[in-house]
N, C-alpha and C. Protein backbone atom coordinates (compact mmCIF):
# COMPACT_ATOMS: atom_id res chain seq x y z
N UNK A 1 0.81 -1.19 0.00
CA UNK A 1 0.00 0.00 0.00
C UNK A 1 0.86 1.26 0.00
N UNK A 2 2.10 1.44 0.79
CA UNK A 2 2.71 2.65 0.90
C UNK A 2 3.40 2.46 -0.58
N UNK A 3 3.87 1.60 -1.68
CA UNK A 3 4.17 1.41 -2.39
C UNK A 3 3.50 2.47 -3.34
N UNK A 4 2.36 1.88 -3.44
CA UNK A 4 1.14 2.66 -4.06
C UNK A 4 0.84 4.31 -3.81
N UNK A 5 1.75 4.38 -3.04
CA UNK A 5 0.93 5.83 -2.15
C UNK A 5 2.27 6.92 -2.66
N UNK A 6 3.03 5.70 -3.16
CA UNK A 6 4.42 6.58 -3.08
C UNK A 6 4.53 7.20 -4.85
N UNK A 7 3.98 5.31 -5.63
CA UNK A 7 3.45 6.05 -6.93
C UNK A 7 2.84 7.21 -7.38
N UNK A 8 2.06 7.29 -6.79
CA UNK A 8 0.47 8.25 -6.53
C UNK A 8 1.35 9.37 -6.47
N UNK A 9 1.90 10.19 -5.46
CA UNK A 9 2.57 11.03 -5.17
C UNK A 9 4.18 11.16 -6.14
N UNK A 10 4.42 10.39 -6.70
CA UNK A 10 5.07 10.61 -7.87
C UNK A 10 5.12 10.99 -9.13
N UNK A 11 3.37 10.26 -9.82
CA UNK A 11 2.96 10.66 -10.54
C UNK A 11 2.41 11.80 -10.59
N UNK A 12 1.82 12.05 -9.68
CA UNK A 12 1.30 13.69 -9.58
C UNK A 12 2.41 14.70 -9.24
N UNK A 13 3.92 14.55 -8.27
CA UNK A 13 4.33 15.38 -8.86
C UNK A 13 5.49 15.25 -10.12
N UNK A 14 5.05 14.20 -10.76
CA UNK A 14 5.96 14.41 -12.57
C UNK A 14 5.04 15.52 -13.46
N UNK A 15 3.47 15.04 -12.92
CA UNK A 15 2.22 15.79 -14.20
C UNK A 15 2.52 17.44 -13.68
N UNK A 16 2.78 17.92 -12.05
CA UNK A 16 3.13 19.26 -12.30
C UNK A 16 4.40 19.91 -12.67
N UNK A 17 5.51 19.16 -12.74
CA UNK A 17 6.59 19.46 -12.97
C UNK A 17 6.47 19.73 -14.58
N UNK A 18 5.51 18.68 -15.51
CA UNK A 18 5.22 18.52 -16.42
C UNK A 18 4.51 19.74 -17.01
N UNK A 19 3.36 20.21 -16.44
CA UNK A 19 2.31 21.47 -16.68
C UNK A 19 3.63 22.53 -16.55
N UNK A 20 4.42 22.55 -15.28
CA UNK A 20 5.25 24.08 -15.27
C UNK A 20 6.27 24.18 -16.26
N UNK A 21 6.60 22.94 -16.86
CA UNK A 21 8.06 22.93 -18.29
C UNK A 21 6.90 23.54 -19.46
N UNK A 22 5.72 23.02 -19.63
CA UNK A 22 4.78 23.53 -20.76
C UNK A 22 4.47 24.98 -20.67
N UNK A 23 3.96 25.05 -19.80
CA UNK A 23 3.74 26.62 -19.19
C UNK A 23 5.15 28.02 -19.71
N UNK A 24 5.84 27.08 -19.42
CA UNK A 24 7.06 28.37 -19.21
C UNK A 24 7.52 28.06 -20.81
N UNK A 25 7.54 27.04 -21.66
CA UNK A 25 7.84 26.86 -22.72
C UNK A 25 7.32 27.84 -24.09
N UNK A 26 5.39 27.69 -23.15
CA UNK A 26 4.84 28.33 -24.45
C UNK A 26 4.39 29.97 -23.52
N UNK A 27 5.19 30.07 -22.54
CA UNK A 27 5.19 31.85 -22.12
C UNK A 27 6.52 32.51 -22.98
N UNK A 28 7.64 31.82 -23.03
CA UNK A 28 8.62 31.90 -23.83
C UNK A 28 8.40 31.89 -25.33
N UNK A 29 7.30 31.16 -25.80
CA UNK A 29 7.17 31.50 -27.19
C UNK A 29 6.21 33.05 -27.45
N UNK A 30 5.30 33.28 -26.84
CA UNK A 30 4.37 34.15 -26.92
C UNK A 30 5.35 35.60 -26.12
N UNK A 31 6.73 35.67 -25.85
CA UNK A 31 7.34 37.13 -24.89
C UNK A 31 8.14 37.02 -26.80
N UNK A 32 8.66 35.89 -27.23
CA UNK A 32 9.51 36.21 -28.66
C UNK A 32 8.38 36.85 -29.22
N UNK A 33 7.19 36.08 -29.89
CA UNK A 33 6.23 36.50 -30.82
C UNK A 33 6.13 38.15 -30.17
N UNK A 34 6.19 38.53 -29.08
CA UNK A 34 5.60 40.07 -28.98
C UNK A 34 7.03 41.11 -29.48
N UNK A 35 8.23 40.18 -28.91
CA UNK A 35 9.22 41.05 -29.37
C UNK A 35 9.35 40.97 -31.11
N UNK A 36 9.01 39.99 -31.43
CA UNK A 36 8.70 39.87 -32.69
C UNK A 36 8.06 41.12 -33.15
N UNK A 37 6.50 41.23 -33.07
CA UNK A 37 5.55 42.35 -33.54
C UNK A 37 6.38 43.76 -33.34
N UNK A 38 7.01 43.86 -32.13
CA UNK A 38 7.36 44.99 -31.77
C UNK A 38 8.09 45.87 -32.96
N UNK A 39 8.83 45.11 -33.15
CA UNK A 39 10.12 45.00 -34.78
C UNK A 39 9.65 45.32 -35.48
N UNK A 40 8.46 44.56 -35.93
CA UNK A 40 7.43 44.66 -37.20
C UNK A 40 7.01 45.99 -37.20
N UNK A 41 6.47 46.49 -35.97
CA UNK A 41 5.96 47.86 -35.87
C UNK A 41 6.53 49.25 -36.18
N UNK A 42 7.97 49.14 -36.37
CA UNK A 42 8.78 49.79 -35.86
C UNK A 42 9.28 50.04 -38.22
N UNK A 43 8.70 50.47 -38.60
CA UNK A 43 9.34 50.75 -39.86
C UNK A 43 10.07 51.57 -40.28
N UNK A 44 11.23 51.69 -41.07
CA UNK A 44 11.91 52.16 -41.54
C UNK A 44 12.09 52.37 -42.87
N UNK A 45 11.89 54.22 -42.73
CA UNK A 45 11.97 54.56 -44.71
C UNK A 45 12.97 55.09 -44.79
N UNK A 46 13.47 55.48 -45.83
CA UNK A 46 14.61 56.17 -45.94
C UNK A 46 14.47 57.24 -47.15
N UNK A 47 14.67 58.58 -47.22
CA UNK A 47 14.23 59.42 -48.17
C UNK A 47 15.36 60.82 -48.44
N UNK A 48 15.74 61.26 -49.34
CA UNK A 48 17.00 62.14 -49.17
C UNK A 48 17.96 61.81 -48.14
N UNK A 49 18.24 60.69 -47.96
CA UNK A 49 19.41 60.36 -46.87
C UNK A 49 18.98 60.56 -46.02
N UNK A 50 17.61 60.69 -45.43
CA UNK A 50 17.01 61.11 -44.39
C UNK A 50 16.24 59.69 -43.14
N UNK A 51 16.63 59.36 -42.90
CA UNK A 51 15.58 57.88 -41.92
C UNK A 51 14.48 58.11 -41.13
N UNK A 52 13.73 57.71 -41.79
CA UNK A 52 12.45 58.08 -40.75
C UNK A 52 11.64 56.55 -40.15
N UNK A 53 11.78 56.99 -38.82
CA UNK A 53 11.04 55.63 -38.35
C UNK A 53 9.90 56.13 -37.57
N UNK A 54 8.68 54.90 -37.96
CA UNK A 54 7.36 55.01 -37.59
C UNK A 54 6.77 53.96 -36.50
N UNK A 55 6.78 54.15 -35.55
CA UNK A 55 6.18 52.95 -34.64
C UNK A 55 5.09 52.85 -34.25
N UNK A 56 3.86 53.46 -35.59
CA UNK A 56 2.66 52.98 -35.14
C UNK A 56 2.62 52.20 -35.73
N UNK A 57 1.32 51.93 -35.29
CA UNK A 57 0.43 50.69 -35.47
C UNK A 57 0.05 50.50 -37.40
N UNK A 58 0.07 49.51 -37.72
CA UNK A 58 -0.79 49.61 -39.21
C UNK A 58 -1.95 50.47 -38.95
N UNK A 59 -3.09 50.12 -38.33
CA UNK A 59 -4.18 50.55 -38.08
C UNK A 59 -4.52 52.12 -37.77
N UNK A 60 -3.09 52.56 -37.51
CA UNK A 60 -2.70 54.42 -37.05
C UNK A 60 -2.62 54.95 -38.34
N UNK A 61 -1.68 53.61 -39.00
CA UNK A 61 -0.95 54.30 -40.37
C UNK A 61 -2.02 54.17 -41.24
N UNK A 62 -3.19 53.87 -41.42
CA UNK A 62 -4.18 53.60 -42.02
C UNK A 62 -5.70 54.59 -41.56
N UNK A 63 -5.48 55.21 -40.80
CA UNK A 63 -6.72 56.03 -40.16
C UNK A 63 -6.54 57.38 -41.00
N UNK A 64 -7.59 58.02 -41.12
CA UNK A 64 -7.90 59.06 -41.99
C UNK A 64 -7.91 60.24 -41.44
N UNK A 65 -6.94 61.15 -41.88
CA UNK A 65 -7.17 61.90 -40.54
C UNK A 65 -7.86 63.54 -40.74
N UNK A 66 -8.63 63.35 -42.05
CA UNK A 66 -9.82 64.12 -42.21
C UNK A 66 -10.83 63.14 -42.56
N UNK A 67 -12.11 63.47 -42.00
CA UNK A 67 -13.16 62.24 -42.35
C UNK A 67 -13.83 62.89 -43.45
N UNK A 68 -14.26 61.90 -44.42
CA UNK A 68 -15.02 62.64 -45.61
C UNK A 68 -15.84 63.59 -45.17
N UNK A 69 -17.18 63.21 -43.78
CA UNK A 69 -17.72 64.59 -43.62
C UNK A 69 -17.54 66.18 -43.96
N UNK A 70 -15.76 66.24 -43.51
CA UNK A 70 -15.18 67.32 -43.19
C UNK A 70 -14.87 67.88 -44.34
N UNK A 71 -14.52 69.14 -44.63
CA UNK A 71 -13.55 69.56 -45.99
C UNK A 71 -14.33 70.82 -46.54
N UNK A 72 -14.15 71.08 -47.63
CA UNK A 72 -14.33 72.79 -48.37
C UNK A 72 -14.57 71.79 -49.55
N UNK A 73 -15.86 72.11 -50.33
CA UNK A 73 -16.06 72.26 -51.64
C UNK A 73 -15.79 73.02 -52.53
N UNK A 74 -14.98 72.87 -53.56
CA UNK A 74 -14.62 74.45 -54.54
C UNK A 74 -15.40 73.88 -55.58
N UNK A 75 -16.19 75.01 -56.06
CA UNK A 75 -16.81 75.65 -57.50
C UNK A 75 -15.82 75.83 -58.75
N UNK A 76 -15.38 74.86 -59.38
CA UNK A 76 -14.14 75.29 -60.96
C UNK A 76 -14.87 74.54 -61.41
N UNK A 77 -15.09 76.46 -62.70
CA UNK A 77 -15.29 76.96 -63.92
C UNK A 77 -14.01 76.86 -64.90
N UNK A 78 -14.15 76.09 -66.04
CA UNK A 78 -12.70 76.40 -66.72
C UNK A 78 -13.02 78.28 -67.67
N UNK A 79 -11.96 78.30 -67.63
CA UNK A 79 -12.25 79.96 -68.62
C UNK A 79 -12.09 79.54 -69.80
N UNK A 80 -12.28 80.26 -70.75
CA UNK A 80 -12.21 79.79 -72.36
C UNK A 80 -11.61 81.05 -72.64
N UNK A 81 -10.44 80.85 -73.32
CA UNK A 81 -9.36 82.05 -73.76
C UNK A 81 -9.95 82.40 -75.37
């Protein structure tokens, strides 16, 4: 019986030793993947020898930053010479 008791208590702690190697394995993949994005975010143009880096978001670099609502209508007439 203590045989048994000793299994028992072995196996359960291999399955948490087991859960905390998984755990920390795939926290370690998901801290790369963010340093990953971070990179991604971070673009670099280059223009007259000039470097310009942008660290927004796509979704920043994509926002409109007059909404159609907004704006001035002009009235052009061509002239006839």
């Amino acid at each position: 019986m203590a045989f048994l008791k000793f299994i028992l208590v072995f196996f359960i702690v291999a399955f948490i030793l087991l859960l905390a190697t998984v755990y920390t394995f795939f926290r370690r993949i998901i801290n790369r993947a963010k340093q990953f994005q971070q990179r991604e975010r971070t673009r670099q143009t280059q223009k007259d020898g000039n470097i310009i880096y942008d660290s927004r978001t796509p979704e920043e670099t994509r926002r409109r930053i007059i909404p159609d609502e907004e704006g001035e209508y002009v009235e052009y007439e061509e002239q006839a010479d």
